[in-house]
N, C-alpha and C. Protein backbone atom coordinates (compact mmCIF):
# COMPACT_ATOMS: atom_id res chain seq x y z
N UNK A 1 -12.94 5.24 -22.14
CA UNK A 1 -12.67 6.33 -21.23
C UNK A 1 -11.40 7.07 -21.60
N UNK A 2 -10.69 6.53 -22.68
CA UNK A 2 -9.38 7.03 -22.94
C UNK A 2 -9.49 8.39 -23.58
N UNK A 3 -10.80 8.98 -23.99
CA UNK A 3 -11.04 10.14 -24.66
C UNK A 3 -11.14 11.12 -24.08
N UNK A 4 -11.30 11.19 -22.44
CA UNK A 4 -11.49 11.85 -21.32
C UNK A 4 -9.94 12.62 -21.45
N UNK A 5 -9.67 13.91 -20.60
CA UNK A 5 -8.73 14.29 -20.55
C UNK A 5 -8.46 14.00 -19.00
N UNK A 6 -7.06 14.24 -18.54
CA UNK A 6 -6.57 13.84 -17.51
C UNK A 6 -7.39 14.26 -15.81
N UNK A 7 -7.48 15.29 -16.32
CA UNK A 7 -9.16 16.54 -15.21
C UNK A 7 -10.22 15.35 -15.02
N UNK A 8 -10.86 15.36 -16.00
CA UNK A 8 -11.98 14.78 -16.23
C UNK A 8 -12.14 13.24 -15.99
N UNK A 9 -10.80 12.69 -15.89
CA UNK A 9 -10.58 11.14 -15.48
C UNK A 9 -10.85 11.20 -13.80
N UNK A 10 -9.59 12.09 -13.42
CA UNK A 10 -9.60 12.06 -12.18
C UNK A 10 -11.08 12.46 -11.38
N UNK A 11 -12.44 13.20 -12.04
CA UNK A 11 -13.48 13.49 -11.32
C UNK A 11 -14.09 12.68 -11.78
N UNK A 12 -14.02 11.54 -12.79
CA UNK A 12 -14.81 10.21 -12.98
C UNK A 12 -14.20 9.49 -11.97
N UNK A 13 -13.35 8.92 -11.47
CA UNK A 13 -12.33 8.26 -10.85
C UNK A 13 -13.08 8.40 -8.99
N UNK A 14 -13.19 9.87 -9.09
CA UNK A 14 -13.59 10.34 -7.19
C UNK A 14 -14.78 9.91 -7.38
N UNK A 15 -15.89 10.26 -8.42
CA UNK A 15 -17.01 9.99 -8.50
C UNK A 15 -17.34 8.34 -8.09
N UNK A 16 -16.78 7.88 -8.32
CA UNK A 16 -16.70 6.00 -8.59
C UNK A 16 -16.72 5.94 -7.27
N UNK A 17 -15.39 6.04 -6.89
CA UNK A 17 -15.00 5.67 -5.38
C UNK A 17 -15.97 5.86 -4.43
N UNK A 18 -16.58 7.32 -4.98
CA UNK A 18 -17.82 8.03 -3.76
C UNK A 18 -19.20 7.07 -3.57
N UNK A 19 -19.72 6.67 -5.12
CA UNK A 19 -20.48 5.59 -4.86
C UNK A 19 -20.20 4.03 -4.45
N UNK A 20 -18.80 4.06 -4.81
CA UNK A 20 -18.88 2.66 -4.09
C UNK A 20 -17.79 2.29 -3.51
N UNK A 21 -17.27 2.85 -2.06
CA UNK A 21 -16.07 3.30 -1.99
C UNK A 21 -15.42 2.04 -1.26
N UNK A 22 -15.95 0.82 -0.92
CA UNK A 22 -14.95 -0.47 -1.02
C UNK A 22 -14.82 -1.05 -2.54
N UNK A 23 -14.49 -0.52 -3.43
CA UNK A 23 -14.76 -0.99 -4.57
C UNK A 23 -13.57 -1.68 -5.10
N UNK A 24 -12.91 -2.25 -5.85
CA UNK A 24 -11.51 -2.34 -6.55
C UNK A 24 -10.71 -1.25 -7.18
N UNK A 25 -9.98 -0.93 -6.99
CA UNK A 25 -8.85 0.07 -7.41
C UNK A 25 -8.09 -0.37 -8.72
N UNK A 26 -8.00 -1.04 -8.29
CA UNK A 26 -7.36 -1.83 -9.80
C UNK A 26 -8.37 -1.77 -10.79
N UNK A 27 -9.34 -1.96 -10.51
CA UNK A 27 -10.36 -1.69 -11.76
C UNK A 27 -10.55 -0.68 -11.93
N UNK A 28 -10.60 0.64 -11.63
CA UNK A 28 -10.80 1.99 -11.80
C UNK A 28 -9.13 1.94 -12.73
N UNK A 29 -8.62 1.63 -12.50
CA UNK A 29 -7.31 2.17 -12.88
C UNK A 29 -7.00 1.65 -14.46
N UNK A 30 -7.27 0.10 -14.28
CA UNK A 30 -7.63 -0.39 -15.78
C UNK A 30 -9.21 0.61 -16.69
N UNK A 31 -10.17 0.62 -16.39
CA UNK A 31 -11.03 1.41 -16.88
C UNK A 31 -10.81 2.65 -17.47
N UNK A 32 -10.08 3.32 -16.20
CA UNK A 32 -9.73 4.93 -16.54
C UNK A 32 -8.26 5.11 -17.38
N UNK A 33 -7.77 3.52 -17.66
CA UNK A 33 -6.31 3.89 -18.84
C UNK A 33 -5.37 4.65 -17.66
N UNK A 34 -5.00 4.80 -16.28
CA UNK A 34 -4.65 5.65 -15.35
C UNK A 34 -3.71 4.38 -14.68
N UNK A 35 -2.44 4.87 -13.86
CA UNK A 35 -1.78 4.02 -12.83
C UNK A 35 -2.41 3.88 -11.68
N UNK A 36 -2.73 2.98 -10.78
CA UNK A 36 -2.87 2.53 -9.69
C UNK A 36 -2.95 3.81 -8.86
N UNK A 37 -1.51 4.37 -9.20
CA UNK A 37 -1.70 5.17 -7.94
C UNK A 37 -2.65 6.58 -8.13
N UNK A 38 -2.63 6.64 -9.31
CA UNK A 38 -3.39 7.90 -9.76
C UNK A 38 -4.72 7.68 -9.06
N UNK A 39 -5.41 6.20 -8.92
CA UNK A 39 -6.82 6.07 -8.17
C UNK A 39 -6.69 5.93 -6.82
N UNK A 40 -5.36 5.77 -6.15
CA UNK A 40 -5.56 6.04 -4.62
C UNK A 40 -5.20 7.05 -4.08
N UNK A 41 -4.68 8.25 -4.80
CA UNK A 41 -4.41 9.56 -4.54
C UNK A 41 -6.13 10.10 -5.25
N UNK A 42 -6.96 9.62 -5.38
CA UNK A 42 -8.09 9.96 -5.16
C UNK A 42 -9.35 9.71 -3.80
N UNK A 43 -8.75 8.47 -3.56
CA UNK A 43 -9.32 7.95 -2.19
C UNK A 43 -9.46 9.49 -1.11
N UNK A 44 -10.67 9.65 -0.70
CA UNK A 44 -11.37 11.37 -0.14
C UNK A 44 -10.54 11.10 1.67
N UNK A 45 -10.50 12.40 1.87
CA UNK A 45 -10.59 12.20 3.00
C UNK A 45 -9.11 12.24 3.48
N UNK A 46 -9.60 11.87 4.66
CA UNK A 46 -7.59 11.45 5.38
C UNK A 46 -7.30 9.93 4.98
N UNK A 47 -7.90 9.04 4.18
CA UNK A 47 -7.49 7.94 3.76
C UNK A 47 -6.03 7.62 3.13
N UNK A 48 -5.59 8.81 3.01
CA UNK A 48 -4.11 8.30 2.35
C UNK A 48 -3.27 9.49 3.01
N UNK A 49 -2.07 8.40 3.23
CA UNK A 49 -0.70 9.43 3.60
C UNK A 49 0.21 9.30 3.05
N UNK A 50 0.63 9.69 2.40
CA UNK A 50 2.28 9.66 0.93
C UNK A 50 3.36 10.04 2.26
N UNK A 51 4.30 8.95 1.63
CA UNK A 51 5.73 9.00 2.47
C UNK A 51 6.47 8.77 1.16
N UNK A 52 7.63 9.62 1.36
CA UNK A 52 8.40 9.34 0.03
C UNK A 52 9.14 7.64 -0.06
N UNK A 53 9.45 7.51 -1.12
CA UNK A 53 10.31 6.14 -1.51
C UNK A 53 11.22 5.46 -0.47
N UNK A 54 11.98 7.11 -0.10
CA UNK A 54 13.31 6.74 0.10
C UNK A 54 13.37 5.96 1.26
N UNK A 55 12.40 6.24 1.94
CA UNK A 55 11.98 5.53 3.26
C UNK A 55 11.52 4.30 3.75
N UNK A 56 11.68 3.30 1.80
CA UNK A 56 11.37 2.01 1.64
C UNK A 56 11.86 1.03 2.68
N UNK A 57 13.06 1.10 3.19
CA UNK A 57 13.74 0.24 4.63
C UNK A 57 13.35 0.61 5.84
N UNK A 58 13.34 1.90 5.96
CA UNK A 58 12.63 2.57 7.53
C UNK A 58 11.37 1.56 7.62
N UNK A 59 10.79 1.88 6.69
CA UNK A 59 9.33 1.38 6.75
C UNK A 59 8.94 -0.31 6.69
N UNK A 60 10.29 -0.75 6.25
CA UNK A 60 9.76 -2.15 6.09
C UNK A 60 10.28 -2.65 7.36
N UNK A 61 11.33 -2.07 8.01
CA UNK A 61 11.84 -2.05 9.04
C UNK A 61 11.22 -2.72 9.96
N UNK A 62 10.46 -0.73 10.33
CA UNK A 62 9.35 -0.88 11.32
C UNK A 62 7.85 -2.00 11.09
N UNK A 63 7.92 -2.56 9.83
CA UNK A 63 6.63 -3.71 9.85
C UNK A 63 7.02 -4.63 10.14
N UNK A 64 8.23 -5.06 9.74
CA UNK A 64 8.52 -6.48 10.46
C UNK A 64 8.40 -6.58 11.93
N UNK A 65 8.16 -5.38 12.87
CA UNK A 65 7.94 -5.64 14.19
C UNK A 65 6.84 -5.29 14.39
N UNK A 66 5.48 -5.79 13.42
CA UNK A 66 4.16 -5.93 14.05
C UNK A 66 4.06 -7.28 14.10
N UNK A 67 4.45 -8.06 13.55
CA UNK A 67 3.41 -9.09 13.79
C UNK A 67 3.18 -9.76 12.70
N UNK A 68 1.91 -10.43 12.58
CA UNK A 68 1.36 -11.27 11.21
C UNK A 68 0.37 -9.98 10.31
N UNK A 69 0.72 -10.23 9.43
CA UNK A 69 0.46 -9.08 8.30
C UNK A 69 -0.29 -9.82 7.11
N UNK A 70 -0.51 -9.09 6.28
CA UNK A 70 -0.80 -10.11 5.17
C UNK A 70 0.21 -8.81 3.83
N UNK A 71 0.74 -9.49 3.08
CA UNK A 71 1.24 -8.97 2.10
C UNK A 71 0.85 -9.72 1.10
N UNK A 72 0.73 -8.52 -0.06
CA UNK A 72 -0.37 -8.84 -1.47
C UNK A 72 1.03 -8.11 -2.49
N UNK A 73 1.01 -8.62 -3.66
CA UNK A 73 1.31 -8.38 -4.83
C UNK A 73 0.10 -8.82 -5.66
N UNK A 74 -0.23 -7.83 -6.53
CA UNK A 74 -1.50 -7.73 -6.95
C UNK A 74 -1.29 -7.35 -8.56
N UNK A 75 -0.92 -8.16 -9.46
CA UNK A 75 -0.74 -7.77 -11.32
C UNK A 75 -2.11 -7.86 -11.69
N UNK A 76 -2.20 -8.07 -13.45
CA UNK A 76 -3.20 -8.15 -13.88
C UNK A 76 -3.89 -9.61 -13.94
N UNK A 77 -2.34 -10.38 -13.44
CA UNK A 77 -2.35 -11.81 -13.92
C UNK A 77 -2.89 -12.81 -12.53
N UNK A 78 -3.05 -11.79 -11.33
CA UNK A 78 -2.85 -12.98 -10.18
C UNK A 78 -2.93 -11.98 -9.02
N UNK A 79 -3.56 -12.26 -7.85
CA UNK A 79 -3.36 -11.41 -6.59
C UNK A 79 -2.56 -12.79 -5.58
N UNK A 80 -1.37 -12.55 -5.11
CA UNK A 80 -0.82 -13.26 -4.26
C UNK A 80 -0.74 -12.52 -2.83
N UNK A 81 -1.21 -13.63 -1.97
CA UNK A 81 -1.50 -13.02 -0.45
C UNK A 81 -0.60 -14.38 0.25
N UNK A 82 0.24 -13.35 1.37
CA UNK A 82 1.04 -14.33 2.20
C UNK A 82 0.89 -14.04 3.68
N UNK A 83 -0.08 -14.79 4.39
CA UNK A 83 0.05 -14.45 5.60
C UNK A 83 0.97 -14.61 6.64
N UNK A 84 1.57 -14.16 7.25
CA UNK A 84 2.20 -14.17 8.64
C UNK A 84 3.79 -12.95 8.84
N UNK A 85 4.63 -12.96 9.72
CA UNK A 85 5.40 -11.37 10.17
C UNK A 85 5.85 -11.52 8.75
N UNK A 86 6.38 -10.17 8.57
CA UNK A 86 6.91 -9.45 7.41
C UNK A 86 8.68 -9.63 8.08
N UNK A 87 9.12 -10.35 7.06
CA UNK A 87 10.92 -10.50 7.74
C UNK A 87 11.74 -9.18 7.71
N UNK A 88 12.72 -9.59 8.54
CA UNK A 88 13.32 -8.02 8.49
C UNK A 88 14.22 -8.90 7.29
N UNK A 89 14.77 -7.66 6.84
CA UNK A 89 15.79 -7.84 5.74
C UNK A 89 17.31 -7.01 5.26
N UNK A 90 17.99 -6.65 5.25
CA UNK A 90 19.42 -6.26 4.76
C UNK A 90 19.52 -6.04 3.24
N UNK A 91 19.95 -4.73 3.27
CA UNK A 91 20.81 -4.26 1.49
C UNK A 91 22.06 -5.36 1.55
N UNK A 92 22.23 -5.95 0.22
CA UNK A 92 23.17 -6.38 -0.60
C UNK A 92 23.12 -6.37 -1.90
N UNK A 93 24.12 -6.01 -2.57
CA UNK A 93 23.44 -5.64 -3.58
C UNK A 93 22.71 -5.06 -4.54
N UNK A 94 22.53 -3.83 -3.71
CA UNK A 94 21.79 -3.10 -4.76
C UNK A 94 20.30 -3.64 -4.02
N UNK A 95 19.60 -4.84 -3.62
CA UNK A 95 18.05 -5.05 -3.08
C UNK A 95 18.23 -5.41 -1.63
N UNK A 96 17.04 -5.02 -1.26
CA UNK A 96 16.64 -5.21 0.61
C UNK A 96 16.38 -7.00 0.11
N UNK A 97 17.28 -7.62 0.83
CA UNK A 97 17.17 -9.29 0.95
C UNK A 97 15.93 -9.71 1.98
N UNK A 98 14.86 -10.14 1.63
CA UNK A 98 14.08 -10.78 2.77
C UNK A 98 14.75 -11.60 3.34
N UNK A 99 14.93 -12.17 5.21
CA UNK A 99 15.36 -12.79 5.15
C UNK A 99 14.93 -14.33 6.01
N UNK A 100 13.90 -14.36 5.30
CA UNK A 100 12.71 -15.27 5.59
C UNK A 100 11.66 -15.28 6.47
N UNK A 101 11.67 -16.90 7.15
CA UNK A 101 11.17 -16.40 8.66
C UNK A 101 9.99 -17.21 8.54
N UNK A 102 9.06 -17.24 9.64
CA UNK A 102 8.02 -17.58 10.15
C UNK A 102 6.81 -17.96 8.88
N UNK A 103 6.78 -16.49 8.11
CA UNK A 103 5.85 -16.66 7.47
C UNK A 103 5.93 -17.22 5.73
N UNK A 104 7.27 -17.02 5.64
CA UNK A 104 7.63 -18.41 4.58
C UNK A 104 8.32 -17.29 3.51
N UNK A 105 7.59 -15.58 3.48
CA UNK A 105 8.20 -15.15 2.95
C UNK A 105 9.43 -14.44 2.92
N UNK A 106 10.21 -14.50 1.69
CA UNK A 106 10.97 -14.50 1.50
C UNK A 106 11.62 -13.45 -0.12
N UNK A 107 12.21 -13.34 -0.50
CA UNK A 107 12.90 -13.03 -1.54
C UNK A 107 13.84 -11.21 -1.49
N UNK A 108 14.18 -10.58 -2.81
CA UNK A 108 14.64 -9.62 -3.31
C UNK A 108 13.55 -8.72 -3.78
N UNK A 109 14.04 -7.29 -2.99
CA UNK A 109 12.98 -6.15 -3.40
C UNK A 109 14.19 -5.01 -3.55
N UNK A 110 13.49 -4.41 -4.56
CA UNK A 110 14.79 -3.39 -5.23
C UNK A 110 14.33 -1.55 -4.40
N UNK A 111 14.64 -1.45 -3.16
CA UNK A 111 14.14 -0.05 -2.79
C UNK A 111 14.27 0.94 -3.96
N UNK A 112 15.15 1.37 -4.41
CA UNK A 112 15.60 2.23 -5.40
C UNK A 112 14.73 2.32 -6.69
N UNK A 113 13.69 1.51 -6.97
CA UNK A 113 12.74 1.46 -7.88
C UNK A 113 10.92 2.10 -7.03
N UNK A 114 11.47 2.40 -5.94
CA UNK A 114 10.32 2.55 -4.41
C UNK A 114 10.26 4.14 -4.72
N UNK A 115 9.23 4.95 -5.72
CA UNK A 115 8.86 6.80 -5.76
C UNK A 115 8.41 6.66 -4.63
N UNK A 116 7.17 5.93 -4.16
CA UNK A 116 6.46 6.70 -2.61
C UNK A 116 5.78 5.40 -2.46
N UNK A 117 5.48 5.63 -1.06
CA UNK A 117 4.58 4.72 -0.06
C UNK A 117 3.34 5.46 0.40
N UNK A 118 2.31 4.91 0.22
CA UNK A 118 1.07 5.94 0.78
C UNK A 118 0.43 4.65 1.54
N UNK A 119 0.06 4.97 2.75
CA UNK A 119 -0.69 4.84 3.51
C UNK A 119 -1.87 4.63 3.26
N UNK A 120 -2.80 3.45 3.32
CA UNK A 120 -4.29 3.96 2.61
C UNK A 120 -5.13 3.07 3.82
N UNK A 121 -6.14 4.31 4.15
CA UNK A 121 -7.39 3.44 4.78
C UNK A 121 -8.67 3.67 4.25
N UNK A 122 -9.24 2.28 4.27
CA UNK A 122 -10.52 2.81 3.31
C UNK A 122 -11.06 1.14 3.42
N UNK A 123 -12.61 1.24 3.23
CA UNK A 123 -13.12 -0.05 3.34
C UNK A 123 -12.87 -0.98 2.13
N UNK A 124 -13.16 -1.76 2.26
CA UNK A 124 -12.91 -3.25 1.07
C UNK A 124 -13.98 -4.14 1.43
N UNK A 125 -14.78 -4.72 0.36
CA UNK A 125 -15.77 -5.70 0.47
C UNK A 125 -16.09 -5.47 1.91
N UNK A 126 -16.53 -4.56 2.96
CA UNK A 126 -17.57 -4.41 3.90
C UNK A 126 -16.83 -4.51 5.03
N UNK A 127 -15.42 -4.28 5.17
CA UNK A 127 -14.62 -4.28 6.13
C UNK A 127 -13.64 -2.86 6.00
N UNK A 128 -13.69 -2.38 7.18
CA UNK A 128 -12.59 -0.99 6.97
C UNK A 128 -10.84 -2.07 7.29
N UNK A 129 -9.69 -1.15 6.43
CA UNK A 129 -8.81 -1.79 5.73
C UNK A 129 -7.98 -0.64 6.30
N UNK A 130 -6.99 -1.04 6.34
CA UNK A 130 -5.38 -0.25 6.39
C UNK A 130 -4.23 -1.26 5.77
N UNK A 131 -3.84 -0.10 4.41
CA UNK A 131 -2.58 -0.91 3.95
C UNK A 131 -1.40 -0.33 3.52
N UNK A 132 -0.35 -0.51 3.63
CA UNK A 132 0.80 0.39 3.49
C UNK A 132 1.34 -0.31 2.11
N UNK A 133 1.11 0.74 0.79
CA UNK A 133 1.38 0.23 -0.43
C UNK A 133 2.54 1.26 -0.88
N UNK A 134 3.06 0.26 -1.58
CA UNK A 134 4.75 0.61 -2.39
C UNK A 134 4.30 0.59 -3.51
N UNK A 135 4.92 2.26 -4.33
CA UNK A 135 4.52 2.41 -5.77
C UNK A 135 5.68 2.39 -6.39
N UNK A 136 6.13 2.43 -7.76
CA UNK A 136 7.21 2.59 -8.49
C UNK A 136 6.98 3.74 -9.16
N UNK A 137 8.11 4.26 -10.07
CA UNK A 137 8.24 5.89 -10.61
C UNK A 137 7.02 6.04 -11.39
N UNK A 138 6.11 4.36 -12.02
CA UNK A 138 5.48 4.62 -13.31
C UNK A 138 3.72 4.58 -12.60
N UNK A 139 4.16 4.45 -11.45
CA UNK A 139 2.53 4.68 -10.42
C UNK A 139 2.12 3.46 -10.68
N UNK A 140 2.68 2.23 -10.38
CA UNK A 140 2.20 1.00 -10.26
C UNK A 140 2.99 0.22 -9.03
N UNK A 141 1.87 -0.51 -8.61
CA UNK A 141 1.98 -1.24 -7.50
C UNK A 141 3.14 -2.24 -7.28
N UNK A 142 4.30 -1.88 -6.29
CA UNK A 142 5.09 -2.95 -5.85
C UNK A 142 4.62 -4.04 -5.19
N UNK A 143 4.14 -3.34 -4.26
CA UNK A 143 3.49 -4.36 -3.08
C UNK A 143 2.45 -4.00 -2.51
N UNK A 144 1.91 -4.41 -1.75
CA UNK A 144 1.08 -3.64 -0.30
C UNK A 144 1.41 -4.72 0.79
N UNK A 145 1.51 -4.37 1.81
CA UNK A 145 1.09 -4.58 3.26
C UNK A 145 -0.09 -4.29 4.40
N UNK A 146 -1.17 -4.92 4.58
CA UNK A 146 -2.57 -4.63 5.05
C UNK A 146 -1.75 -5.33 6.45
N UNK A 147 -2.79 -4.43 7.87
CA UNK A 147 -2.70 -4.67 9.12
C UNK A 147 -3.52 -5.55 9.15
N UNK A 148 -2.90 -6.90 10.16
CA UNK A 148 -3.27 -8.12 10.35
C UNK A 148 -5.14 -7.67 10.88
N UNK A 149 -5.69 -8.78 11.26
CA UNK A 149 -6.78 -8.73 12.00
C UNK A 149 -6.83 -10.16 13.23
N UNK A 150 -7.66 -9.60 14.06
CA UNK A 150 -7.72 -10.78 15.46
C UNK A 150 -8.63 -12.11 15.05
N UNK A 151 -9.02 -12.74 16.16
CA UNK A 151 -9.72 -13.85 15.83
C UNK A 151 -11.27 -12.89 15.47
N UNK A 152 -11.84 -11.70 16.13
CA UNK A 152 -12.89 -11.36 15.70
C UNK A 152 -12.86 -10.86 14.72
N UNK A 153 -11.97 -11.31 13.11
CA UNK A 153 -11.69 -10.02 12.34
C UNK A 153 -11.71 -9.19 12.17
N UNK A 154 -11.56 -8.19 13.82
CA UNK A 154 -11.06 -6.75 13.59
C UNK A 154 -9.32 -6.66 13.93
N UNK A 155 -9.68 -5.13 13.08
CA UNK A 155 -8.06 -4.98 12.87
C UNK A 155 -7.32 -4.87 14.42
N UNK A 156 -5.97 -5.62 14.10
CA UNK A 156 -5.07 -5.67 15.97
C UNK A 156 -5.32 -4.29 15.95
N UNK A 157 -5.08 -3.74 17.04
CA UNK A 157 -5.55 -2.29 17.89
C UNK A 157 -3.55 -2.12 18.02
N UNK A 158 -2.46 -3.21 18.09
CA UNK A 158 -1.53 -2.69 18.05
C UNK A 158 -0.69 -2.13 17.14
N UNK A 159 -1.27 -2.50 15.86
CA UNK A 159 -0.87 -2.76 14.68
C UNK A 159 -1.61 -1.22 13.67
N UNK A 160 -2.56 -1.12 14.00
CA UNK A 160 -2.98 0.45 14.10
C UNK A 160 -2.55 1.20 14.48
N UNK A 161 -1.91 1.74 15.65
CA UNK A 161 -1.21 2.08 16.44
C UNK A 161 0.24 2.40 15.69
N UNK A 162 0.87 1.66 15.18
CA UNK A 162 2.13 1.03 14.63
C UNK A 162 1.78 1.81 13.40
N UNK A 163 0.85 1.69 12.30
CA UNK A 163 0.69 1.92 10.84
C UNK A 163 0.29 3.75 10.93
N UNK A 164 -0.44 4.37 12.29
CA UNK A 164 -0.69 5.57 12.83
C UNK A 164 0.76 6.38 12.85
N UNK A 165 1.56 5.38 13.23
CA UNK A 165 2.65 5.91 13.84
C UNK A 165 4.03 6.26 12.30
N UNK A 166 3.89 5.32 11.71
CA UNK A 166 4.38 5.33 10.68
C UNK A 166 4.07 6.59 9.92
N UNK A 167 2.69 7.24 10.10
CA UNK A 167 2.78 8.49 9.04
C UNK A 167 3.44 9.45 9.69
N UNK A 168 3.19 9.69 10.91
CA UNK A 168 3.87 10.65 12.14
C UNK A 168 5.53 10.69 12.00
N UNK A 169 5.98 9.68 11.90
CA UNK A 169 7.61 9.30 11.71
C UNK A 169 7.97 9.65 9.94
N UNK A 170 7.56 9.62 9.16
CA UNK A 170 7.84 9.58 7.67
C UNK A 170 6.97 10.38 6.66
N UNK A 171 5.83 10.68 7.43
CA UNK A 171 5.21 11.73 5.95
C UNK A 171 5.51 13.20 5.84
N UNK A 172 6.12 13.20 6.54
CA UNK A 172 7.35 14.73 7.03
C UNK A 172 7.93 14.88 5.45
N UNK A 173 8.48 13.84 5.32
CA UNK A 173 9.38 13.14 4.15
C UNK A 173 9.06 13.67 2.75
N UNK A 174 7.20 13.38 2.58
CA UNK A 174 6.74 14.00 1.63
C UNK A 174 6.01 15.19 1.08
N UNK A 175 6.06 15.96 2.22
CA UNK A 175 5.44 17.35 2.46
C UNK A 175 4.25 17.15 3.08
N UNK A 176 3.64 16.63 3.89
CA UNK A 176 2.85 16.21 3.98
C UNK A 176 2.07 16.53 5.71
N UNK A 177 3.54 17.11 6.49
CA UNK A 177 3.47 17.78 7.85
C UNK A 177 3.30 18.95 7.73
C-alpha cells in the first residue's frame, strides 16, 4: 500500500472503516504505512473530537473523577489494559507523576510530548466505545482511556456525561467550536 499517495491512502483508509467500522485501527495504520492517528481522524461522522495537547492535565484531571476506567497502552508488541480510577497526579519534573491509588496504576507521563487528544466514539468488536486517546507530535498513540461500563456492560451514563463534557470544556482549544 506504500505506493498509494497520501489522498489515496486516506480514501482507502475511510473506505475500510465504512465496511467494517468496529474494526482495528492499528491495523489500518500498519497496512496503510500511516500513524495511528492519521486512521482516527478518518473515523466519519461526529466520532472524533481533537482537543489540543496542551490540555494533557486538564483532561487527565477531570478523568480521575469518573471512576473505574480502563486505560490501554497499545504498541506493536503488547496491548496493556488496567482496570480501575485513573489517579490524579502532579508536575515534577518536567512529567505529570501518577500518583497511584485504587487501581494499582501508577507511573510518569511526559505532557509536553502530548500534540492532541481526540475524543473517539465508535464501535469495537460489537459494542459502541468511547475513548479519550493521547497522541504524540509523530501521530502515535500515548495512551487511551475508554469509559468504564456497568454490570450490564453498558457504558456508565455518568461517565458519558463526563467524556460529553470534556469536548464542550476543551475542543475550543483546537478549533473545533
Amino acid at each position: 500500500m506504500q505506493h498509494l499517495n497520501h489522498a489515496e491512502k486516506i480514501e482507502r483508509i475511510r473506505q475500510a472503516i465504512a465496511e467494517k467500522p468496529d474494526g482495528i485501527l492499528e491495523s489500518l495504520a500498519a497496512e496503510f504505512a500511516v500513524p495511528i492517528q492519521t486512521v482516527v481522524e478518518c473515523v466519519p461522522g461526529d466520532g472524533v473530537t481533537r482537543i489540543d495537547g496542551s490540555r494533557f492535565v486538564d483532561v487527565l484531571t477531570d478523568i480521575a473523577e469518573w471512576g473505574d476506567i480502563t486505560f490501554i497502552v497499545h504498541t506493536k508488541d503488547a496491548v496493556v489494559e488496567v482496570c480501575g480510577p485513573m489517579p490524579t497526579g502532579r508536575i515534577g519534573h518536567g512529567m505529570y507523576n501518577l500518583q497511584g491509588g485504587a487501581s494499582g496504576l501508577s507511573g510518569h507521563l511526559r505532557p509536553d510530548r502530548c500534540a492532541s487528544i481526540f475524543l473517539v466514539r465508535r464501535p469495537f468488536m460489537g459494542m459502541e466505545t468511547m475513548s479519550v486517546q493521547f497522541f504524540n507530535a509523530e501521530g502515535e498513540t500515548i495512551f487511551k482511556i475508554y469509559v468504564g461500563r456497568d454490570e450490564a456492560r453498558r457504558l456508565k451514563a455518568d461517565q458519558i456525561e463526563r467524556f460529553n463534557r470534556l469536548a464542550t470544556l476543551f475542543a475550543q482549544t483546537a478549533g473545533n467550536a
